[in-house]
N, C-alpha and C. Protein backbone atom coordinates (compact mmCIF):
# COMPACT_ATOMS: atom_id res chain seq x y z
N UNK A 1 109.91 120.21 113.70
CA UNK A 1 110.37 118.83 113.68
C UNK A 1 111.80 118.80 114.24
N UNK A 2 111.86 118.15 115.29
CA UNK A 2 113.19 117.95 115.86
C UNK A 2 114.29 116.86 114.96
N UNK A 3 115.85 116.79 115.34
CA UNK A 3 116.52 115.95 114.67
C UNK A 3 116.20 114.55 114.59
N UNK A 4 115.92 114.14 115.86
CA UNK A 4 115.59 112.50 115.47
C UNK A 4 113.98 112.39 114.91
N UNK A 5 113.33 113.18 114.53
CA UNK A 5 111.92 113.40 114.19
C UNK A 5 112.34 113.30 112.44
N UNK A 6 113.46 114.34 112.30
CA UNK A 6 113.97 114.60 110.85
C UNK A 6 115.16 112.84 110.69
N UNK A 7 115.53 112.08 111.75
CA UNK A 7 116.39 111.17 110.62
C UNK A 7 115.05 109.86 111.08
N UNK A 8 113.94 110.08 111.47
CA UNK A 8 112.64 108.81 111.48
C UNK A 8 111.90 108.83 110.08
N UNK A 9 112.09 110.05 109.70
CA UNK A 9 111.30 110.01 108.57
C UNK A 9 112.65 109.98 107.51
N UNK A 10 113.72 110.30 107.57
CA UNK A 10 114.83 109.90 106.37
C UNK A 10 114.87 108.41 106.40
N UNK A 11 114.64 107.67 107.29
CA UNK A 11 114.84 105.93 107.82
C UNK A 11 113.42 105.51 107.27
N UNK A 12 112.29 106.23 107.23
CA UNK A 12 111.19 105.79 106.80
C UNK A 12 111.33 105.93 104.93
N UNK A 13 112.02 107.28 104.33
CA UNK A 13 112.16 107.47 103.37
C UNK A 13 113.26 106.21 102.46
N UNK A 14 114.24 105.97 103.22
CA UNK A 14 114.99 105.32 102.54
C UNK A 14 114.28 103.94 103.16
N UNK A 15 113.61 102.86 103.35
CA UNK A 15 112.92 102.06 103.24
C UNK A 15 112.20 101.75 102.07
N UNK A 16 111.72 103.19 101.82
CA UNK A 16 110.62 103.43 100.72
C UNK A 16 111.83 103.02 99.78
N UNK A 17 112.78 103.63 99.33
CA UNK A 17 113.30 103.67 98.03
C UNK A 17 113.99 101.91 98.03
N UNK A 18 114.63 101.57 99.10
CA UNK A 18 114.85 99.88 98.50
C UNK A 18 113.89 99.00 98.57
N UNK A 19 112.41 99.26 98.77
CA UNK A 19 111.41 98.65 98.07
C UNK A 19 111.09 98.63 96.91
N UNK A 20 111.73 100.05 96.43
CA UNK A 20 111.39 100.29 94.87
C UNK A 20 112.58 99.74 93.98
N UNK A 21 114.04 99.62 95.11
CA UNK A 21 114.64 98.85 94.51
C UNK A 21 114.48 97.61 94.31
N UNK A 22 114.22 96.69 94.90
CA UNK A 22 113.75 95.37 95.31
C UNK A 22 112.77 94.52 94.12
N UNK A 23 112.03 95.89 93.80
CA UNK A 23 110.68 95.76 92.85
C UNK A 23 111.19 95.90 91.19
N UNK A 24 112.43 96.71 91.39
CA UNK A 24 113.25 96.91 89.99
C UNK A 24 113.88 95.75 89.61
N UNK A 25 114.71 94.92 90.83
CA UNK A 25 115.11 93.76 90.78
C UNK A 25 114.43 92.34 90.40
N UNK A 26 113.41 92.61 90.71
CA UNK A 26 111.67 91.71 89.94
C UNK A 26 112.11 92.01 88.73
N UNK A 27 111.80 93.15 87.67
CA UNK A 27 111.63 92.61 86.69
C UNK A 27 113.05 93.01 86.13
N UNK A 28 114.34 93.23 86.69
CA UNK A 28 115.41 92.78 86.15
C UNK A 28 115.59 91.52 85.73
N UNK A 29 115.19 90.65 86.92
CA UNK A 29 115.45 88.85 86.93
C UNK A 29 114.54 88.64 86.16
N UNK A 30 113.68 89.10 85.89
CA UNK A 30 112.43 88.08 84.80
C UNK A 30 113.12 88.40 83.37
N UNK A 31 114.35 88.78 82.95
CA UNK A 31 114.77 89.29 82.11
C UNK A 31 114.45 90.88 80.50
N UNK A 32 113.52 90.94 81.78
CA UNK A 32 112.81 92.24 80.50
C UNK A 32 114.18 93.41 80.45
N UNK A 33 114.92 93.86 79.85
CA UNK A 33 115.53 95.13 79.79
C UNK A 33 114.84 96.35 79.42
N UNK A 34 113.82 97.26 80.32
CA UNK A 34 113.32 98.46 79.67
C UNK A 34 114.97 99.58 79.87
N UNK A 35 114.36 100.44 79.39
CA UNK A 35 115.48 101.37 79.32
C UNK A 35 115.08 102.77 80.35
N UNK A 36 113.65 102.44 80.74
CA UNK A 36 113.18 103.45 82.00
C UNK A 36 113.88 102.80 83.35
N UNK A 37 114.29 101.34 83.56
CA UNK A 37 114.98 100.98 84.78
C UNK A 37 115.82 101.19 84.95
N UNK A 38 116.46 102.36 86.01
CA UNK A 38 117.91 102.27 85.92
C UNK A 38 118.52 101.30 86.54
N UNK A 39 119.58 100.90 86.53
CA UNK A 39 120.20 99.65 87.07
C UNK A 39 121.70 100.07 87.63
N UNK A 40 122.02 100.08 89.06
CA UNK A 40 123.18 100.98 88.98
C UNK A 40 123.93 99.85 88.89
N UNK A 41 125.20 100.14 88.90
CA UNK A 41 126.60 99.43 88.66
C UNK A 41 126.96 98.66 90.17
N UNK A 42 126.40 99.14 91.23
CA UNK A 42 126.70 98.27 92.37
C UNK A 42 125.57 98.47 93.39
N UNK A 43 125.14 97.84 94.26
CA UNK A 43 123.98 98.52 95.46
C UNK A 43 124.09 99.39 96.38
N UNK A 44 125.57 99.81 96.21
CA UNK A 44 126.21 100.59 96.85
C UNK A 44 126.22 102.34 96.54
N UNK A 45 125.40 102.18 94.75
CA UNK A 45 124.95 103.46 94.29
C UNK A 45 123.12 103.87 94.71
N UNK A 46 122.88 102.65 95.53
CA UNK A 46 121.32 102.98 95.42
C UNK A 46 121.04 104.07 96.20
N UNK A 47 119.67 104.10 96.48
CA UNK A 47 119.21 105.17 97.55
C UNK A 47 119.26 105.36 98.65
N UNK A 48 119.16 104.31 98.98
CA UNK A 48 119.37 103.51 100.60
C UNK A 48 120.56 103.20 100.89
N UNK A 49 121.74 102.76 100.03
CA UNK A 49 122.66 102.84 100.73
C UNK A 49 123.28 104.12 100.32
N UNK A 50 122.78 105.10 100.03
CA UNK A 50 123.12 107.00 100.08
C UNK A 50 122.60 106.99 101.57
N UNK A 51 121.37 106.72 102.19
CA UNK A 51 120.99 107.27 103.45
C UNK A 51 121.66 106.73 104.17
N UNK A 52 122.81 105.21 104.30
CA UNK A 52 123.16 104.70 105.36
C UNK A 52 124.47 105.21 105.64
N UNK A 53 125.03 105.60 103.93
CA UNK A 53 126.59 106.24 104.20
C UNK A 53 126.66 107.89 105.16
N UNK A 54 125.55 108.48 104.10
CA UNK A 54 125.24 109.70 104.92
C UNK A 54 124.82 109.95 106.42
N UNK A 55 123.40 109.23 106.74
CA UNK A 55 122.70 109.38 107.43
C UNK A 55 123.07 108.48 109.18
N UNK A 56 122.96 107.30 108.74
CA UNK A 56 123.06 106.29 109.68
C UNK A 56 124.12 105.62 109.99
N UNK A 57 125.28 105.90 109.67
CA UNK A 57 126.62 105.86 109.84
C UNK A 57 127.24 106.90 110.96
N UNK A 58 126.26 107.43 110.95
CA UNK A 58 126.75 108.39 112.23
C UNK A 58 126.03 107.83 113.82
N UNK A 59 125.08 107.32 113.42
CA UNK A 59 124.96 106.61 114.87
C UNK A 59 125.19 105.12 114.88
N UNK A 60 125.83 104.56 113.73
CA UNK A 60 126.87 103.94 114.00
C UNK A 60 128.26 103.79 114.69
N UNK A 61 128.56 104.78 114.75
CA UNK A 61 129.82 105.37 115.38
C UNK A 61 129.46 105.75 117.01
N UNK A 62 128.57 107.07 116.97
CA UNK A 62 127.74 107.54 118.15
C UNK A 62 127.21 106.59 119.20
N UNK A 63 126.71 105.73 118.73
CA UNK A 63 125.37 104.99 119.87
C UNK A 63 126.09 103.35 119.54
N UNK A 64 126.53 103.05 119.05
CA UNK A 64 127.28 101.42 118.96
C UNK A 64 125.74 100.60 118.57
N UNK A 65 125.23 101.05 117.81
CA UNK A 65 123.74 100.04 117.37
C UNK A 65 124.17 99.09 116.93
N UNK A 66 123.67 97.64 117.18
CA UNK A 66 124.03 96.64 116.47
C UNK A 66 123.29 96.71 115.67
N UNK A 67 122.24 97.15 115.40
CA UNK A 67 121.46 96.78 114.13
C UNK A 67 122.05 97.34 113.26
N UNK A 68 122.61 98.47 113.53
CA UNK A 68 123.37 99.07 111.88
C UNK A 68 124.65 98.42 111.60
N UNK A 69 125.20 97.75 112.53
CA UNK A 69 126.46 97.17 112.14
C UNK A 69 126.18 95.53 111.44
N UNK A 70 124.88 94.86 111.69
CA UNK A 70 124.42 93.95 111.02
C UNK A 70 124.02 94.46 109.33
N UNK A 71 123.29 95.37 109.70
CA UNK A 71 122.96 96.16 108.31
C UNK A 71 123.88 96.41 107.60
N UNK A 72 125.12 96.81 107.96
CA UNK A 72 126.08 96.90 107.12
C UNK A 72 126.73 95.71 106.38
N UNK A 73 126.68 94.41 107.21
CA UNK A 73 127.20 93.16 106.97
C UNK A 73 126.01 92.88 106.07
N UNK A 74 124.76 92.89 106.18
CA UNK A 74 123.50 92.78 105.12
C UNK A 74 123.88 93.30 103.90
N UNK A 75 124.10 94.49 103.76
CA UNK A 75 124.38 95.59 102.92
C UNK A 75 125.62 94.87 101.73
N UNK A 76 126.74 94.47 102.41
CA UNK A 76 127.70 94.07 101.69
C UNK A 76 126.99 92.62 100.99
N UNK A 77 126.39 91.95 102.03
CA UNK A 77 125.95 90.43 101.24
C UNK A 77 124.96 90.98 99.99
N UNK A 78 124.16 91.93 100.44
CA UNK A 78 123.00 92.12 99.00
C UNK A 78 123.87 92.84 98.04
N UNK A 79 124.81 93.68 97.86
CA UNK A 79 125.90 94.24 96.57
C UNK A 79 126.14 93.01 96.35
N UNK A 80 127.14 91.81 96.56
CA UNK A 80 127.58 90.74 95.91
C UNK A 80 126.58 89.98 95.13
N UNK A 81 125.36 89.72 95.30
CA UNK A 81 124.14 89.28 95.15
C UNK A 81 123.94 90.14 94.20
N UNK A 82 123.64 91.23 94.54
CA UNK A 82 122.95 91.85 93.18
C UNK A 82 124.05 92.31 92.33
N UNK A 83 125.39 91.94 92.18
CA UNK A 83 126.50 91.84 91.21
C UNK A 83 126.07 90.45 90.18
N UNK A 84 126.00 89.78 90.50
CA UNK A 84 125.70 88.37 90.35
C UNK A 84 124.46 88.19 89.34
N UNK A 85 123.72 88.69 89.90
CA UNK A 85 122.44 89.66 89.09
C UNK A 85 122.78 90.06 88.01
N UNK A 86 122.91 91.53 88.17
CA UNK A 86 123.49 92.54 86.97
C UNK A 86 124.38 91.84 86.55
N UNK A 87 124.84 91.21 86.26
CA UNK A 87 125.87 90.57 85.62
C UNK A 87 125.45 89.16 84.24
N UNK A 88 124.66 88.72 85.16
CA UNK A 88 123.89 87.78 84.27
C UNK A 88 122.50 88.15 83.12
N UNK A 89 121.84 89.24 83.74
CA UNK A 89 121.19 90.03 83.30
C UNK A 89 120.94 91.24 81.97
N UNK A 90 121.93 91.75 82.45
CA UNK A 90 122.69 93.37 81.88
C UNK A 90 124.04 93.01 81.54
N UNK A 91 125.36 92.73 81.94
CA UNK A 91 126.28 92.75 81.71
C UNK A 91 126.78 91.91 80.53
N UNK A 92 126.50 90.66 81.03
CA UNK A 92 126.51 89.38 79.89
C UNK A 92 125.87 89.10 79.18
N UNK A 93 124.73 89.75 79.09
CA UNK A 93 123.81 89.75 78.19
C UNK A 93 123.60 89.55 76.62
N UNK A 94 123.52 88.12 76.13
CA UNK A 94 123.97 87.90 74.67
C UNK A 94 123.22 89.16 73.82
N UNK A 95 123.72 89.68 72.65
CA UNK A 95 122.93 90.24 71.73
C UNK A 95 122.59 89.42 70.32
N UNK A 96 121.85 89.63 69.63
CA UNK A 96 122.02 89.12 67.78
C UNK A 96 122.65 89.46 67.33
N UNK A 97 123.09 89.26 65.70
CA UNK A 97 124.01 90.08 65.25
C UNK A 97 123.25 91.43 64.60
N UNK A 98 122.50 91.84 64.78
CA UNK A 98 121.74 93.03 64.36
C UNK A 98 122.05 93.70 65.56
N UNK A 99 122.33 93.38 66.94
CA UNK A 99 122.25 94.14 68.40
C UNK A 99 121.42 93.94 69.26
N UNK A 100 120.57 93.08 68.53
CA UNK A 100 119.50 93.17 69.89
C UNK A 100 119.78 92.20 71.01
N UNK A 101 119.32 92.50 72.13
CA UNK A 101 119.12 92.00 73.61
C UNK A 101 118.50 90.45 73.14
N UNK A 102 119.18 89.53 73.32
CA UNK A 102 118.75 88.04 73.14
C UNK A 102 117.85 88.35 74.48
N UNK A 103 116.98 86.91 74.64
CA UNK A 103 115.68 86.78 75.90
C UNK A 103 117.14 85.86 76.75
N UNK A 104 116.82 85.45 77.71
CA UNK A 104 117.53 85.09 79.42
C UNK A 104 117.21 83.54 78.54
N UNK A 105 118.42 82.40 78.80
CA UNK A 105 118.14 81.12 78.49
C UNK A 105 118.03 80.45 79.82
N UNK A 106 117.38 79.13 79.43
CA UNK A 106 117.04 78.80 80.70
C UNK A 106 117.52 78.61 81.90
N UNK A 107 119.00 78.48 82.08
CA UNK A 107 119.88 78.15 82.74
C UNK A 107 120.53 79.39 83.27
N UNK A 108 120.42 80.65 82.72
CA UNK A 108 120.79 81.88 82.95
C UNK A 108 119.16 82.33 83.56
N UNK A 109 118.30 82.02 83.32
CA UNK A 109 117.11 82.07 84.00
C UNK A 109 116.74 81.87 85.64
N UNK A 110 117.65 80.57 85.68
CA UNK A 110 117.50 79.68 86.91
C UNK A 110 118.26 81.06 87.48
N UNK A 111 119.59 80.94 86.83
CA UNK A 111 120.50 81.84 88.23
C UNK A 111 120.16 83.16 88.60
N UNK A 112 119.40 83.70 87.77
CA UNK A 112 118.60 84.82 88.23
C UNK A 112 117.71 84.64 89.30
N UNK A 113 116.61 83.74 88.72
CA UNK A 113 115.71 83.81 90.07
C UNK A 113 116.68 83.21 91.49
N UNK A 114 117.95 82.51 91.35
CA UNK A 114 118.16 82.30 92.43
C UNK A 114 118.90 83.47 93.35
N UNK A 115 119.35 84.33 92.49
CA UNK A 115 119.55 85.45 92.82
C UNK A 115 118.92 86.41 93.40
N UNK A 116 117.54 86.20 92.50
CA UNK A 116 116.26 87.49 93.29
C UNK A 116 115.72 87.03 94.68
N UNK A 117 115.98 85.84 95.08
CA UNK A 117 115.28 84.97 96.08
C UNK A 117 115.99 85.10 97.03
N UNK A 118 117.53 85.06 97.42
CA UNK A 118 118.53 85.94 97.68
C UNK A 118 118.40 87.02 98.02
N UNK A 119 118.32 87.88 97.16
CA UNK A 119 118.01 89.49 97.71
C UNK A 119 116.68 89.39 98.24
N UNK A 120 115.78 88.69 97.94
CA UNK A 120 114.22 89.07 98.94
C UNK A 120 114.61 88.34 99.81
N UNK A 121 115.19 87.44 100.36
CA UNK A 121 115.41 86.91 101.55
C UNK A 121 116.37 87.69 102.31
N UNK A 122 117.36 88.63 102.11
CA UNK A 122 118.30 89.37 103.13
C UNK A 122 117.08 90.71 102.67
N UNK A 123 116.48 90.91 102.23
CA UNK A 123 115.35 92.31 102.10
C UNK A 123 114.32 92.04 103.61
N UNK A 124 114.01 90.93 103.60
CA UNK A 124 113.37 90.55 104.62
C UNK A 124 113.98 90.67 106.01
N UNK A 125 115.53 90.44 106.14
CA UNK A 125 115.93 90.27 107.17
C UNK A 125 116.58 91.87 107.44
N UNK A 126 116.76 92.67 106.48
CA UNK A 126 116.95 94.46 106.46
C UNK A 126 115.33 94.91 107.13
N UNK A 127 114.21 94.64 106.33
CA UNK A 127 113.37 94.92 106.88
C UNK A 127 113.24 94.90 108.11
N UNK A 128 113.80 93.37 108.81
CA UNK A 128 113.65 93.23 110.77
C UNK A 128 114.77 94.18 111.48
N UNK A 129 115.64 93.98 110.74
CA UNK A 129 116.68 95.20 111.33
C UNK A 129 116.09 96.63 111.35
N UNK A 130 115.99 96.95 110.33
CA UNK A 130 115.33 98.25 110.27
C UNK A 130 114.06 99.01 111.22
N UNK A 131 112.68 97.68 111.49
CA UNK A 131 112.21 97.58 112.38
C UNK A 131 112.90 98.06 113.84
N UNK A 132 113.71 97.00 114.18
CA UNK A 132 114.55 97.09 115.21
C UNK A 132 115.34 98.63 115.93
N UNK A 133 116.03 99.24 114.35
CA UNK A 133 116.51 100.16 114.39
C UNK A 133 115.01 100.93 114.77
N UNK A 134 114.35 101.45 114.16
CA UNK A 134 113.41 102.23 114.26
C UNK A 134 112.73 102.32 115.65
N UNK A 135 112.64 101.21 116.59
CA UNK A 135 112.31 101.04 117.76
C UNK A 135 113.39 101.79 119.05
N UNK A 136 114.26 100.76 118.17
CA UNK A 136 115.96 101.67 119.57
C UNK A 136 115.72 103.27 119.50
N UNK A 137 115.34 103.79 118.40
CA UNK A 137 115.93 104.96 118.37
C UNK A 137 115.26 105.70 119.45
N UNK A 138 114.36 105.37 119.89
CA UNK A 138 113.23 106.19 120.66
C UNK A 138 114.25 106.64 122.02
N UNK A 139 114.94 105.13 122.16
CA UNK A 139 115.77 105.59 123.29
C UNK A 139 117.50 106.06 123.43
N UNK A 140 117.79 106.85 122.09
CA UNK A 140 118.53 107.55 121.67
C UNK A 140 118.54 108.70 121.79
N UNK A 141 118.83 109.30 122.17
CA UNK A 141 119.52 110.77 122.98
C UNK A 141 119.41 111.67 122.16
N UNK A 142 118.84 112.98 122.03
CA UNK A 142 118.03 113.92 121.11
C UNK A 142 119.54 114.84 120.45
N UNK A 143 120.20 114.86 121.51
CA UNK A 143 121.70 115.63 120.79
C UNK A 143 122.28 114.68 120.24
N UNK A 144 121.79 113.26 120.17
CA UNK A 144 122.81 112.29 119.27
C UNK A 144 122.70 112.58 117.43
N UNK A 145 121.42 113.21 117.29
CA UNK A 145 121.20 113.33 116.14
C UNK A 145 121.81 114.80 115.43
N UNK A 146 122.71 115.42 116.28
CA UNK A 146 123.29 116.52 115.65
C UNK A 146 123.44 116.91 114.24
N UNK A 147 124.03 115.51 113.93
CA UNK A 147 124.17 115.23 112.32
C UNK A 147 123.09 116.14 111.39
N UNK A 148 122.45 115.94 111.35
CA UNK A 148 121.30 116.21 110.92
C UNK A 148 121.08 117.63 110.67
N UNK A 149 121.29 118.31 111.48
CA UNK A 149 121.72 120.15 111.32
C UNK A 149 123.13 120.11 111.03
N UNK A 150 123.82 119.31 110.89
CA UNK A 150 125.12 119.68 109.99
C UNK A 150 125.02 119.61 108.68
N UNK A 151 124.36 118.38 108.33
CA UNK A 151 123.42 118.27 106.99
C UNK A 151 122.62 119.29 106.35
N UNK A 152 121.94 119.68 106.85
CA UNK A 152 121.06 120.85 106.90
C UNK A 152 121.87 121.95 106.21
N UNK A 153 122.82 122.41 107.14
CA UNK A 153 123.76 123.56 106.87
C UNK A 153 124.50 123.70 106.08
N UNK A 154 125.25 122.21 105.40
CA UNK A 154 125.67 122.18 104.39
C UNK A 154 125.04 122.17 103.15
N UNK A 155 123.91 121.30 103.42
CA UNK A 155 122.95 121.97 102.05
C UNK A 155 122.45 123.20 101.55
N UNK A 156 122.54 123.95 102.63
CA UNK A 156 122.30 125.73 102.78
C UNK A 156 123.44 126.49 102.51
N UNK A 157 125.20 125.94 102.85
CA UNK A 157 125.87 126.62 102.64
C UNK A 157 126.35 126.50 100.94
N UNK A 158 125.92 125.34 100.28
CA UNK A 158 126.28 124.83 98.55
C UNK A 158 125.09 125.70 97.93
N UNK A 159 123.85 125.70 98.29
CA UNK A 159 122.87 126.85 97.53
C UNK A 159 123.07 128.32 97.79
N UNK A 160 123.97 128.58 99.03
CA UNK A 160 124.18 129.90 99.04
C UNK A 160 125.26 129.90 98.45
N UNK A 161 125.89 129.26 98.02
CA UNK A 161 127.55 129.51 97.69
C UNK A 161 126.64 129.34 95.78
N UNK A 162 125.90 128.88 95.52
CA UNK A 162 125.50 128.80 94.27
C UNK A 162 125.22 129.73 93.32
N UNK A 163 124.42 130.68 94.03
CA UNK A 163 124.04 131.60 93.88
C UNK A 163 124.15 133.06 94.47
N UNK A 164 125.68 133.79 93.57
CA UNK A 164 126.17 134.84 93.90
C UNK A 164 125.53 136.39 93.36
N UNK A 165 125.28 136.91 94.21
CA UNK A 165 124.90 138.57 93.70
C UNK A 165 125.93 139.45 92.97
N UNK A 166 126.18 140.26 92.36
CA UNK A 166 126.61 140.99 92.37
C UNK A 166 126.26 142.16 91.67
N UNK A 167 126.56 143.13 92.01
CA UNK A 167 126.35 144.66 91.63
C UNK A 167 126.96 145.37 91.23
N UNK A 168 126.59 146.25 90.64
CA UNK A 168 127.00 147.51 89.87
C UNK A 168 126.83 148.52 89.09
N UNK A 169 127.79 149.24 88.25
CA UNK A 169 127.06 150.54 87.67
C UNK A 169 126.16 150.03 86.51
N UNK A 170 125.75 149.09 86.44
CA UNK A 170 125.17 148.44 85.34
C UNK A 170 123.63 147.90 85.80
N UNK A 171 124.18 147.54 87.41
CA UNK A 171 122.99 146.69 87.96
C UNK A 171 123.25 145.34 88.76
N UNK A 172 121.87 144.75 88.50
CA UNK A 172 122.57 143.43 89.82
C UNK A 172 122.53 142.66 88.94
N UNK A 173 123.24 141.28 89.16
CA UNK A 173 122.83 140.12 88.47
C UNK A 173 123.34 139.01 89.47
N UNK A 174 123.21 138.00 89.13
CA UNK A 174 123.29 136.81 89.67
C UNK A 174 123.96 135.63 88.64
N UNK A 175 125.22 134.91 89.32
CA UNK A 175 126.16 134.09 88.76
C UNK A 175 125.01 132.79 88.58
């Protein structure tokens, strides 16, 4: 698998995961709090935007894509949005006086769903970008994706650096 072979399927991977964010955000806004959802503190901790800081920020720079520089302007509008969210949701969230999680009132209800409607509407318009992106790349330059074996190498040089040998009159062991 060549580099741009290895960041089509990281671009296909991180798709996958802000669908699953998207889908977390469903039943954030319907107000259920399980304690299996994690909910990060900004959208800026999600999965997807891990692949765009890491991954796609480099041919941001490299290749001048507009689609990633829209994506990024996307990116910032859906964190404010889903602040807005988590906030009404999770943050502010009345309790009883025993502790428990009061239910979403109606008016704190409304601003949720207008919130989730919000994020599925710029989800939709990431989706066409992303599309977009996924198309350009074909005609992106095979050494543009260097990145990608630098990545590589650094993940190889933190597991080798992890795991040290050493020897002696005793024997080998490992740190």
């Amino acid at each position: 698998m060549n580099n741009k072979d290895k960041f089509l399927y990281s671009l296909h991977q991180a798709r996958l995961e802000h669908t699953k964010w998207v889908s977390k955000m469903r039943i954030l806004a319907s107000g259920v709090i399980d304690s299996d959802i994690e909910t990060p503190k900004s959208f800026f901790d999600t999965n997807f935007s891990k692949w765009f800081q890491e991954k796609a920020t480099y041919l941001l720079f490299e290749e001048k894509c507009n689609s990633l520089k829209e994506i990024e302007i996307l990116m910032q509008h859906l964190d404010s949005e889903y602040m807005l969210l988590y906030n009404i949701c999770v943050k502010n969230r009345s309790k009883t006086f025993l502790g428990k999680i009061k239910p979403l009132g109606k008016k704190d209800e409304g601003y949720a769903q207008k919130y989730l409607h919000s994020i599925q509407f710029m989800t939709k318009k990431l989706e066409d970008l992303l599309q977009e992106l996924n198309k350009g790349i074909i005609n992106v330059r095979e050494n543009s994706f260097y990145f990608m074996e630098m990545q590589e190498d650094e993940k190889s040089d933190k597991n080798s650096k992890s795991k040290k040998y050493h020897s002696g009159a005793r024997g080998a062991y490992q740190d």
